[in-house]
C-alpha atoms as a PDB file:
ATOM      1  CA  UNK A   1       0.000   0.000   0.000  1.00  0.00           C
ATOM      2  CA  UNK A   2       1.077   3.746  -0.488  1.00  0.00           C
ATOM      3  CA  UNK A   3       1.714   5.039   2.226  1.00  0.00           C
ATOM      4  CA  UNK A   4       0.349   8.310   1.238  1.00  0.00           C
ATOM      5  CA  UNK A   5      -2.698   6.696   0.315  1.00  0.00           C
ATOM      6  CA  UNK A   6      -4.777   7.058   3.462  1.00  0.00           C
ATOM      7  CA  UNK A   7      -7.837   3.616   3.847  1.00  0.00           C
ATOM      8  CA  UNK A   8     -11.498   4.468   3.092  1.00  0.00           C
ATOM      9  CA  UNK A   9     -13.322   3.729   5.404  1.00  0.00           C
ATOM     10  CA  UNK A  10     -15.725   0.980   5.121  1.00  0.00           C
ATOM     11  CA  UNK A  11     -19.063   2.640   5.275  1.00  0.00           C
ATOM     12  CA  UNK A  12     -17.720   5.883   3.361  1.00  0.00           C
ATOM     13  CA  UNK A  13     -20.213   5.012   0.362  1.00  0.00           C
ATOM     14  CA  UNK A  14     -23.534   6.732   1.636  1.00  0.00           C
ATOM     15  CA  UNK A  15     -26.562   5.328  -0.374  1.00  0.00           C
ATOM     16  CA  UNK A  16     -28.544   7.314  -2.442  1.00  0.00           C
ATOM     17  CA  UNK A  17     -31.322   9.248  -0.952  1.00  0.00           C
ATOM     18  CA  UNK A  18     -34.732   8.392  -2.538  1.00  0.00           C
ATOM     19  CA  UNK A  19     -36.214  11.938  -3.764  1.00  0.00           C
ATOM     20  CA  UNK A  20     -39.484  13.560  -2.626  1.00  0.00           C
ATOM     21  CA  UNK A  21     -42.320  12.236  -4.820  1.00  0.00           C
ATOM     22  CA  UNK A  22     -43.055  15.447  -7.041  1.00  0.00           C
ATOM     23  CA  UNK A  23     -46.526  16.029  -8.420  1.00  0.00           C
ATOM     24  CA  UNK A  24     -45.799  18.993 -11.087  1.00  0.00           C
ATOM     25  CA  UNK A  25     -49.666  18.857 -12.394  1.00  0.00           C
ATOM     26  CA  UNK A  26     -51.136  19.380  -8.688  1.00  0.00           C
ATOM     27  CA  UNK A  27     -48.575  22.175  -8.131  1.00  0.00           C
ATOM     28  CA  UNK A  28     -49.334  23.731 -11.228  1.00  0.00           C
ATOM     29  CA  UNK A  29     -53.165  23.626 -10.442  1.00  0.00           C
ATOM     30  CA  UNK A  30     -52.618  24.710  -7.082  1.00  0.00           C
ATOM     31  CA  UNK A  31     -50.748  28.113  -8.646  1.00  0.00           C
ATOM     32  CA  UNK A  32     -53.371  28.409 -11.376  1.00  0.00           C
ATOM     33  CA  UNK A  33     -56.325  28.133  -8.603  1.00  0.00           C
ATOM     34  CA  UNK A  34     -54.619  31.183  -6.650  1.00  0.00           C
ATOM     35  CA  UNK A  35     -53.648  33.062  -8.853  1.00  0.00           C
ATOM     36  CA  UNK A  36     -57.520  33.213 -10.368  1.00  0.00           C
ATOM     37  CA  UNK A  37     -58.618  33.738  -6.583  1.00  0.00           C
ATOM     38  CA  UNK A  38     -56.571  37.046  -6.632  1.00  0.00           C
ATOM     39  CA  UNK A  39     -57.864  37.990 -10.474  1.00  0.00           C
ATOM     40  CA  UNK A  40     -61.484  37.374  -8.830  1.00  0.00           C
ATOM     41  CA  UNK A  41     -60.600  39.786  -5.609  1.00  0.00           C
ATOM     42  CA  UNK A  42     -59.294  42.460  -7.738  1.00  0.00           C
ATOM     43  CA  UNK A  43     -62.178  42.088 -10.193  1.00  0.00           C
ATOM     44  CA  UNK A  44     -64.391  42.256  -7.707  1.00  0.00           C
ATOM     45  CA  UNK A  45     -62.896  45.614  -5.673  1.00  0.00           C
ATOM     46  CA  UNK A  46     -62.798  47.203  -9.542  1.00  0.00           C
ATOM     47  CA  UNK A  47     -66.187  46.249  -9.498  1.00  0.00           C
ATOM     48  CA  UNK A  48     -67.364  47.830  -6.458  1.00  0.00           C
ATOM     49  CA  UNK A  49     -64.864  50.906  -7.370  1.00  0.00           C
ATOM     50  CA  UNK A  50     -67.088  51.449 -10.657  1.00  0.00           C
ATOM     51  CA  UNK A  51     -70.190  50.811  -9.648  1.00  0.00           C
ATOM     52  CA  UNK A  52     -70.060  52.956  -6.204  1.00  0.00           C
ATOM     53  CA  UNK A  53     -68.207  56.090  -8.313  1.00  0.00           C
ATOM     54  CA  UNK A  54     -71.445  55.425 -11.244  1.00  0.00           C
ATOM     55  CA  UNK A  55     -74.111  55.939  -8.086  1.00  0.00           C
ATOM     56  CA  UNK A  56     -72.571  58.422  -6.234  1.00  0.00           C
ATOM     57  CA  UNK A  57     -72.339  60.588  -9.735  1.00  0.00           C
ATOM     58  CA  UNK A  58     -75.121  59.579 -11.532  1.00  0.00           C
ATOM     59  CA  UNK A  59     -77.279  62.771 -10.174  1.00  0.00           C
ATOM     60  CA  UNK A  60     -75.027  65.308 -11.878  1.00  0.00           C
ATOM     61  CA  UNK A  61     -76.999  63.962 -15.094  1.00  0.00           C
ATOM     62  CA  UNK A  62     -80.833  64.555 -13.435  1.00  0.00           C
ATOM     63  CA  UNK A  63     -80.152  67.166 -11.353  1.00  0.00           C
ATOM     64  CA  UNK A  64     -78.363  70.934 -11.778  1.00  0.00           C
ATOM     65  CA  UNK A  65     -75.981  71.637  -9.271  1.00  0.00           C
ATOM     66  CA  UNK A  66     -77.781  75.196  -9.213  1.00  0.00           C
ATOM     67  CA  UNK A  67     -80.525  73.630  -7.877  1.00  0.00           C
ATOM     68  CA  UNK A  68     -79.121  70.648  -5.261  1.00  0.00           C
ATOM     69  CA  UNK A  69     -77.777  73.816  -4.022  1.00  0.00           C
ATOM     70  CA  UNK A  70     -81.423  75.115  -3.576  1.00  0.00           C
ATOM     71  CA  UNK A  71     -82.947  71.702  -2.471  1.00  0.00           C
ATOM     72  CA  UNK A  72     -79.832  71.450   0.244  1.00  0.00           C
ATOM     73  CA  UNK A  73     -80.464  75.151   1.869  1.00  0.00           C
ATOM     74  CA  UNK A  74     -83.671  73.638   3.049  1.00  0.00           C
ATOM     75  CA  UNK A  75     -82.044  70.225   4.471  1.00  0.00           C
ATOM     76  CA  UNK A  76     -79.236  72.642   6.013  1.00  0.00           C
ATOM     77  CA  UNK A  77     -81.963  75.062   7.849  1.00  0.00           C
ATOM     78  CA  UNK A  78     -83.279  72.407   9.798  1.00  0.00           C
ATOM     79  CA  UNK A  79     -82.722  72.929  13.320  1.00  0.00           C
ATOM     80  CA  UNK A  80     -80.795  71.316  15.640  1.00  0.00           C
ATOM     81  CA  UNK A  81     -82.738  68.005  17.987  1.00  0.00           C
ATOM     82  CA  UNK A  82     -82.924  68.834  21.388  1.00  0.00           C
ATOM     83  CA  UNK A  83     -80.077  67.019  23.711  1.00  0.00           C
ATOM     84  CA  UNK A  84     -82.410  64.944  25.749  1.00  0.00           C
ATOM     85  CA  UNK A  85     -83.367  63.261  22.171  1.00  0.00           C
ATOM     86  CA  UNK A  86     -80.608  63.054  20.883  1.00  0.00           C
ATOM     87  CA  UNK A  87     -79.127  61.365  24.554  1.00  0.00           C
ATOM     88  CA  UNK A  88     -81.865  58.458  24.785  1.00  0.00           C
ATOM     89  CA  UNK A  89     -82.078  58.047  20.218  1.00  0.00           C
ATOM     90  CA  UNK A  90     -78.017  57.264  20.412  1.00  0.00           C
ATOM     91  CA  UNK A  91     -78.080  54.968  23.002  1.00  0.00           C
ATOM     92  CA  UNK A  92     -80.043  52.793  21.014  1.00  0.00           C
ATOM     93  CA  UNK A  93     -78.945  53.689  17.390  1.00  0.00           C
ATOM     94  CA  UNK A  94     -75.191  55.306  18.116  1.00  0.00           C
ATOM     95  CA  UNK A  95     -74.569  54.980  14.333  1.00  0.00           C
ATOM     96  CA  UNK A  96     -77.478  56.798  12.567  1.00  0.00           C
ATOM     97  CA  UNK A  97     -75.766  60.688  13.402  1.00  0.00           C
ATOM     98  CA  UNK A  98     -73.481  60.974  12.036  1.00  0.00           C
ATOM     99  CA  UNK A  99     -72.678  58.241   9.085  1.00  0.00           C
ATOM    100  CA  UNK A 100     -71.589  58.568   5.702  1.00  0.00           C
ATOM    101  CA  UNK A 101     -73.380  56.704   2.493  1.00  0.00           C
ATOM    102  CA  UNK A 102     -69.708  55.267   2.137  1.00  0.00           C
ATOM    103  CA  UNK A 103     -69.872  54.284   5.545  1.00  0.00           C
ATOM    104  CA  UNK A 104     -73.337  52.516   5.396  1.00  0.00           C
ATOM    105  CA  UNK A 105     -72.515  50.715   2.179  1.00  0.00           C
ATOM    106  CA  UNK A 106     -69.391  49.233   3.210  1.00  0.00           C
ATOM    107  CA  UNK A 107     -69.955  48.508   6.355  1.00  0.00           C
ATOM    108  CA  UNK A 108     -73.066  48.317   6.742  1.00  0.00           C
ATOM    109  CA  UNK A 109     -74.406  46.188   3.647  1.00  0.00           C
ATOM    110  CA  UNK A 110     -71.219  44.123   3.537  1.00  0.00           C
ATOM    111  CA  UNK A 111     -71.789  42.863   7.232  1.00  0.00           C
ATOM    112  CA  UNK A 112     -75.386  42.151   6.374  1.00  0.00           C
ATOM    113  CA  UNK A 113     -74.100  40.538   3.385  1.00  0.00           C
ATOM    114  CA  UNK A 114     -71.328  38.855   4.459  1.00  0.00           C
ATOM    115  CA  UNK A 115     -72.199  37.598   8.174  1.00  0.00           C
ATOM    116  CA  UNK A 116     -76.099  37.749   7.873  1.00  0.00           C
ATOM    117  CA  UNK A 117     -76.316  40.015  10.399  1.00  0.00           C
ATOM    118  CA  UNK A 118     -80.117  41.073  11.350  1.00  0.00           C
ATOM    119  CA  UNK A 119     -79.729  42.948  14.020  1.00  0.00           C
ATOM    120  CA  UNK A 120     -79.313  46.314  12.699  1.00  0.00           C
ATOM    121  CA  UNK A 121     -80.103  48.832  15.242  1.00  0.00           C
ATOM    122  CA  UNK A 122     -76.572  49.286  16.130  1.00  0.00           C
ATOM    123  CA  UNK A 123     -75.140  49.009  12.356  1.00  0.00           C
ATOM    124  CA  UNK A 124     -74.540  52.696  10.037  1.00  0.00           C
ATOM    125  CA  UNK A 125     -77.109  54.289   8.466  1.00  0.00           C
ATOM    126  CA  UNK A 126     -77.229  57.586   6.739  1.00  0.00           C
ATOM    127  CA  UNK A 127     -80.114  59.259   6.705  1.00  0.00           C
ATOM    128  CA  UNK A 128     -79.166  61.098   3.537  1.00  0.00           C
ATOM    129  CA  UNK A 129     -81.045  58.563   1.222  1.00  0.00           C
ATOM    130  CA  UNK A 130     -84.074  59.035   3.118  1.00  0.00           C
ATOM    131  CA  UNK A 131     -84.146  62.947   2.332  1.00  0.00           C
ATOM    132  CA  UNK A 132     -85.476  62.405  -1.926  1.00  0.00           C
ATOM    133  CA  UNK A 133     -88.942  60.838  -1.161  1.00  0.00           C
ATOM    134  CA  UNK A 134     -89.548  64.061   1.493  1.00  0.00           C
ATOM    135  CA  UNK A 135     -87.940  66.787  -0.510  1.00  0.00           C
ATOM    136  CA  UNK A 136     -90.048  65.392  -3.519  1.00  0.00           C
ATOM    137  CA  UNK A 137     -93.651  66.364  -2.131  1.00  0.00           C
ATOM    138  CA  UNK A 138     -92.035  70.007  -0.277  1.00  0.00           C
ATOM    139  CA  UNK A 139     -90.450  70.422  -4.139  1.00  0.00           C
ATOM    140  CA  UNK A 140     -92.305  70.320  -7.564  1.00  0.00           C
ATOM    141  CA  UNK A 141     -89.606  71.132  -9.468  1.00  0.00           C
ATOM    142  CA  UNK A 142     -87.946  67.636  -8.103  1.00  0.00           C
ATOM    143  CA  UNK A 143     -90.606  65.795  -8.783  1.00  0.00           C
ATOM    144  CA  UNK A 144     -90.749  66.128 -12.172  1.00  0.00           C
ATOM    145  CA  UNK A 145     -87.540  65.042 -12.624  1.00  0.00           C
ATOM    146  CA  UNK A 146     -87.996  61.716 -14.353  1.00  0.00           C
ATOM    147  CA  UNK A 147     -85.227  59.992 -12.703  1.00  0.00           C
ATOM    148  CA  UNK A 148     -85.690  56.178 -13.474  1.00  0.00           C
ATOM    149  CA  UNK A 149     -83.763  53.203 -11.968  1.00  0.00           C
ATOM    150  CA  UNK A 150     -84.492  51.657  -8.077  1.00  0.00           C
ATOM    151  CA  UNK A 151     -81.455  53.770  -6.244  1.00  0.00           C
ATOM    152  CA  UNK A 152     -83.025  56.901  -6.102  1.00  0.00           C
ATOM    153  CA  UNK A 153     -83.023  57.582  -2.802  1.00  0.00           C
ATOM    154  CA  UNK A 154     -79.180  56.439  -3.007  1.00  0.00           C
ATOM    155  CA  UNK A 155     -77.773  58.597  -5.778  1.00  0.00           C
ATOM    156  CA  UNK A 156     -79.583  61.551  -4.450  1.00  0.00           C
ATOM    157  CA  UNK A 157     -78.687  61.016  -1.014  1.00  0.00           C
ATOM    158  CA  UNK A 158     -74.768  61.332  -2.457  1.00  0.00           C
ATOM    159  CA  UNK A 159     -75.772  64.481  -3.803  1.00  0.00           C
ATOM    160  CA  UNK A 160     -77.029  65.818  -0.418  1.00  0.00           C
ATOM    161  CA  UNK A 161     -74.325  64.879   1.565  1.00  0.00           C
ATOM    162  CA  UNK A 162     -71.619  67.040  -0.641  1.00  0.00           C
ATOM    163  CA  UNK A 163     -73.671  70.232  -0.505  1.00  0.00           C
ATOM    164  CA  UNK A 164     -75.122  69.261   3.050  1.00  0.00           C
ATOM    165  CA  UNK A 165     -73.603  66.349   5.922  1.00  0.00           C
ATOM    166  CA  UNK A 166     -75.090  63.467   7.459  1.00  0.00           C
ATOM    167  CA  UNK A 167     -75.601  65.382  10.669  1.00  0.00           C
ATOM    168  CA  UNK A 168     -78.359  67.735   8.872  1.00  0.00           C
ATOM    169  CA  UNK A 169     -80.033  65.070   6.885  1.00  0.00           C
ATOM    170  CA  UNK A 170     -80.373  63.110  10.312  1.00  0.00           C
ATOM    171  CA  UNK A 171     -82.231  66.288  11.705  1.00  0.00           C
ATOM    172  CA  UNK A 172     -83.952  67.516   8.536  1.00  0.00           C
ATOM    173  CA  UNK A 173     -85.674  63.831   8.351  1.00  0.00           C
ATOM    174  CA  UNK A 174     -86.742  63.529  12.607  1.00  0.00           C
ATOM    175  CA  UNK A 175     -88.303  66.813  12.292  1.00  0.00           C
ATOM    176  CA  UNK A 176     -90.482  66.055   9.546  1.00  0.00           C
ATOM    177  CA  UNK A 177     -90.997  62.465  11.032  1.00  0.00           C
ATOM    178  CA  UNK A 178     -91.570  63.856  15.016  1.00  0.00           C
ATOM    179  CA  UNK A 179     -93.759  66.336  12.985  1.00  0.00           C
ATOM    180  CA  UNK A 180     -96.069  63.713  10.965  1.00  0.00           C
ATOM    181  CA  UNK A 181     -96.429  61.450  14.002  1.00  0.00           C
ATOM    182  CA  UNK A 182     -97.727  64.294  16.083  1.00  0.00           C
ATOM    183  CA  UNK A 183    -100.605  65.211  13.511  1.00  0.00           C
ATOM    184  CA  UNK A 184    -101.379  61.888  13.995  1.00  0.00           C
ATOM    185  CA  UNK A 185    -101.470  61.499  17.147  1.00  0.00           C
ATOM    186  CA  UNK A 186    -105.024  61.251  18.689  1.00  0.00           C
ATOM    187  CA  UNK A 187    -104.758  63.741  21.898  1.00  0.00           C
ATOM    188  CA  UNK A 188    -106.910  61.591  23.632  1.00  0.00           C
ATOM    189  CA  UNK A 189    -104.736  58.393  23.593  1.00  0.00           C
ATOM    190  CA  UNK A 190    -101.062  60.824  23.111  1.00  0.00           C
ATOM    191  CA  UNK A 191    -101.509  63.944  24.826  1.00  0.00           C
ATOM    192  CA  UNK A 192     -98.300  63.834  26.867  1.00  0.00           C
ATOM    193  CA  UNK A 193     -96.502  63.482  23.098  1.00  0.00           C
ATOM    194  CA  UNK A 194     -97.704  66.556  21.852  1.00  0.00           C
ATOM    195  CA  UNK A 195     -95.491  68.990  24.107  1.00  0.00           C
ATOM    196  CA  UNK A 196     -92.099  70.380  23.071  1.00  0.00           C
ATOM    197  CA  UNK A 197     -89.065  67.488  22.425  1.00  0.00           C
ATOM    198  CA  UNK A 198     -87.339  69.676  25.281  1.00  0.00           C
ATOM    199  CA  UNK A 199     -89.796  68.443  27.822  1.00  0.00           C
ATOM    200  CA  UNK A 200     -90.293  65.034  27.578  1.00  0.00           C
ATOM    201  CA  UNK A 201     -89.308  62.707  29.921  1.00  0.00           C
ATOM    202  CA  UNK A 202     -86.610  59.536  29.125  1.00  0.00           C
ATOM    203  CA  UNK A 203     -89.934  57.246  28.884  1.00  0.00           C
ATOM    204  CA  UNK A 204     -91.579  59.623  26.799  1.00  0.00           C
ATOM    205  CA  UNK A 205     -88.508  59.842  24.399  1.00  0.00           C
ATOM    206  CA  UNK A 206     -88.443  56.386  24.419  1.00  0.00           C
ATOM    207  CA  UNK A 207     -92.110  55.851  23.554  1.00  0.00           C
ATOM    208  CA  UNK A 208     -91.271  58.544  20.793  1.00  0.00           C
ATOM    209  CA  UNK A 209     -88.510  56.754  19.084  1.00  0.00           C
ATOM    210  CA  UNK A 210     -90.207  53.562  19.382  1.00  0.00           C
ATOM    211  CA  UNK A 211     -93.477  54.673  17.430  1.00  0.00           C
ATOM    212  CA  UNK A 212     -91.069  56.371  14.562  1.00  0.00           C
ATOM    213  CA  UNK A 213     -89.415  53.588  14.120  1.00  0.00           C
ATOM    214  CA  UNK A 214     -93.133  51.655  13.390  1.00  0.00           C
ATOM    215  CA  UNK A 215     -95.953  53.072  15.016  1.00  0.00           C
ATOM    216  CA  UNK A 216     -98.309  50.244  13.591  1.00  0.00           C
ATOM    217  CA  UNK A 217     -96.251  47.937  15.293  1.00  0.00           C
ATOM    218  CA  UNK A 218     -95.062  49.511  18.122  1.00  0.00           C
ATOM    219  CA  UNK A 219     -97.397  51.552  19.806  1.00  0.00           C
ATOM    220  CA  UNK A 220     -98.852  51.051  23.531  1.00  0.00           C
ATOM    221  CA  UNK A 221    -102.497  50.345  22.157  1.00  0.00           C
ATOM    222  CA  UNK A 222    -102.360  48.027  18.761  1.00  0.00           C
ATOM    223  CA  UNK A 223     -99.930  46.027  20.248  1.00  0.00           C
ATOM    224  CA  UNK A 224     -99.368  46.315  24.096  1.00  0.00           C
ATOM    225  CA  UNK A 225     -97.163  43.048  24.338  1.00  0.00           C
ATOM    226  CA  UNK A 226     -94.344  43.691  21.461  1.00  0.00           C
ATOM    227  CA  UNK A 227     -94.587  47.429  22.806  1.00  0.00           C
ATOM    228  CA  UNK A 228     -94.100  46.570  26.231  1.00  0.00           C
ATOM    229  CA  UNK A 229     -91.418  44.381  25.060  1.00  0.00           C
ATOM    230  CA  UNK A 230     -89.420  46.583  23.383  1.00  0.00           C
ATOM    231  CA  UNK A 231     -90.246  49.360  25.554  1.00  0.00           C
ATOM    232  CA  UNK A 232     -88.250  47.405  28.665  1.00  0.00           C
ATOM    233  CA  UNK A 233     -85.227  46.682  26.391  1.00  0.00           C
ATOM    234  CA  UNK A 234     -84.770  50.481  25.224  1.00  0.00           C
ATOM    235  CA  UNK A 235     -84.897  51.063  28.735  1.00  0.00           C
ATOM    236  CA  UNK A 236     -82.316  48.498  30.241  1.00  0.00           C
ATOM    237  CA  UNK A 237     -79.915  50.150  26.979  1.00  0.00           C
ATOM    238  CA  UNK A 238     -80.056  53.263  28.646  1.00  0.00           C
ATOM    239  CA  UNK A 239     -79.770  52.191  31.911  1.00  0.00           C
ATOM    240  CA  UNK A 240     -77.005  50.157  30.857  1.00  0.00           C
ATOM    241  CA  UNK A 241     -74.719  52.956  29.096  1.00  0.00           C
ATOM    242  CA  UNK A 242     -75.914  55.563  31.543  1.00  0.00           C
ATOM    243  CA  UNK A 243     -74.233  53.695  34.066  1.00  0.00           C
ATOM    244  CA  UNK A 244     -70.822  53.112  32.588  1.00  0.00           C
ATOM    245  CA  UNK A 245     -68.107  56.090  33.640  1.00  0.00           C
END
């Protein structure tokens, strides 16, 4: 032997490692399936992007801005609620106020959509896209407006809120609905809610609210036992956030 030649050891040949089984097809439809997943989730955002800039715009077609202006002074001179209202309506819708349109599609509709939420006391509204169906019979001139389509109340309640806010359209609309519900009221059965907002008491209020949310269905004599019902929840709210510090 050489002696420069240094032995191999015995076990110096390692075997061969056996390679990972490789399925190129499922790997290849695995990357095909995600990247179509993405391609639908942008799709769908450009989607929404269009379609929420087409109704947000569309009025600028029906309506002159000269006259939204006009329509919006009257929205904008409605007068403040009083702060006892305001105190007992927010503790059981905090998210009516003061919500944008952007704010109550998003969030709003994509909860409902998305998690089947019922429950939507507590959820944003905007009251802006209840403003067109009162401001047409106080305005003529918007009535003939032959504005076509099922999101009218929508696209003109975009209009509103950029010459007016959310805060006026949610006081424009309570005064005209506090208003109708007192003509209706029959004195005899709902004297105590014909005085000033300013002086009702929190069950009053309460009472109020309840019967402009549905006064078919929830009013002390129609339907005493869903009334009652509700009536004692609205309360325990109140009691409830009144109490935290």
């Amino acid at each position: 032997m050489n002696p420069q030649e240094a032995p191999s050891p015995a076990n110096s040949s390692v075997p061969p490692q056996e390679s990972k089984p490789s399925f190129p097809r499922l790997r290849k439809f695995f990357n095909l399936l995600r990247y179509f997943i993405i391609s639908c989730i942008i799709l769908t955002v450009i989607e929404i992007g269009v379609a929420y800039w087409l109704i947000s715009s569309r009025w600028n077609l029906l309506v002159p801005q000269t006259e939204m202006k006009e329509f919006a002074k009257e929205v904008n001179a409605a007068a403040p609620l009083p702060a006892n209202f305001m105190r007992v309506y927010t503790a059981k819708f905090p998210n009516h106020y003061n919500t944008t349109l952007g704010q109550q599609i998003f969030l709003n509709y994509g909860e409902r959509y998305l998690f089947r939420v019922h429950d939507i006391d507590t959820k944003a509204h905007c009251f802006c896209d209840f403003v067109y169906d009162i401001q047409r019979l106080r305005n003529p001139k918007l009535d003939q407006i032959e504005w076509d389509g099922r999101l009218q109340d929508l696209e003109y309640g975009f209009a509103m809120e950029k010459y007016s806010s959310p805060e006026k359209c949610f006081e424009y609309v309570m005064h005209y609905r506090i208003n109708k519900l007192k003509a209706w009221a029959n004195p005899q059965y709902y004297g105590n809610l014909l005085k000033p907002i300013e002086d009702y008491s929190d069950d009053e209020l309460i009472e109020l609210i309840l019967m402009l949310k549905s006064r078919a269905a929830l009013n002390r004599y129609d339907r005493p036992e869903e009334f009652d019902k509700a009536f004692k929840e609205y309360k325990i709210k109140l009691a409830s956030l009144e109490a935290k510090p």
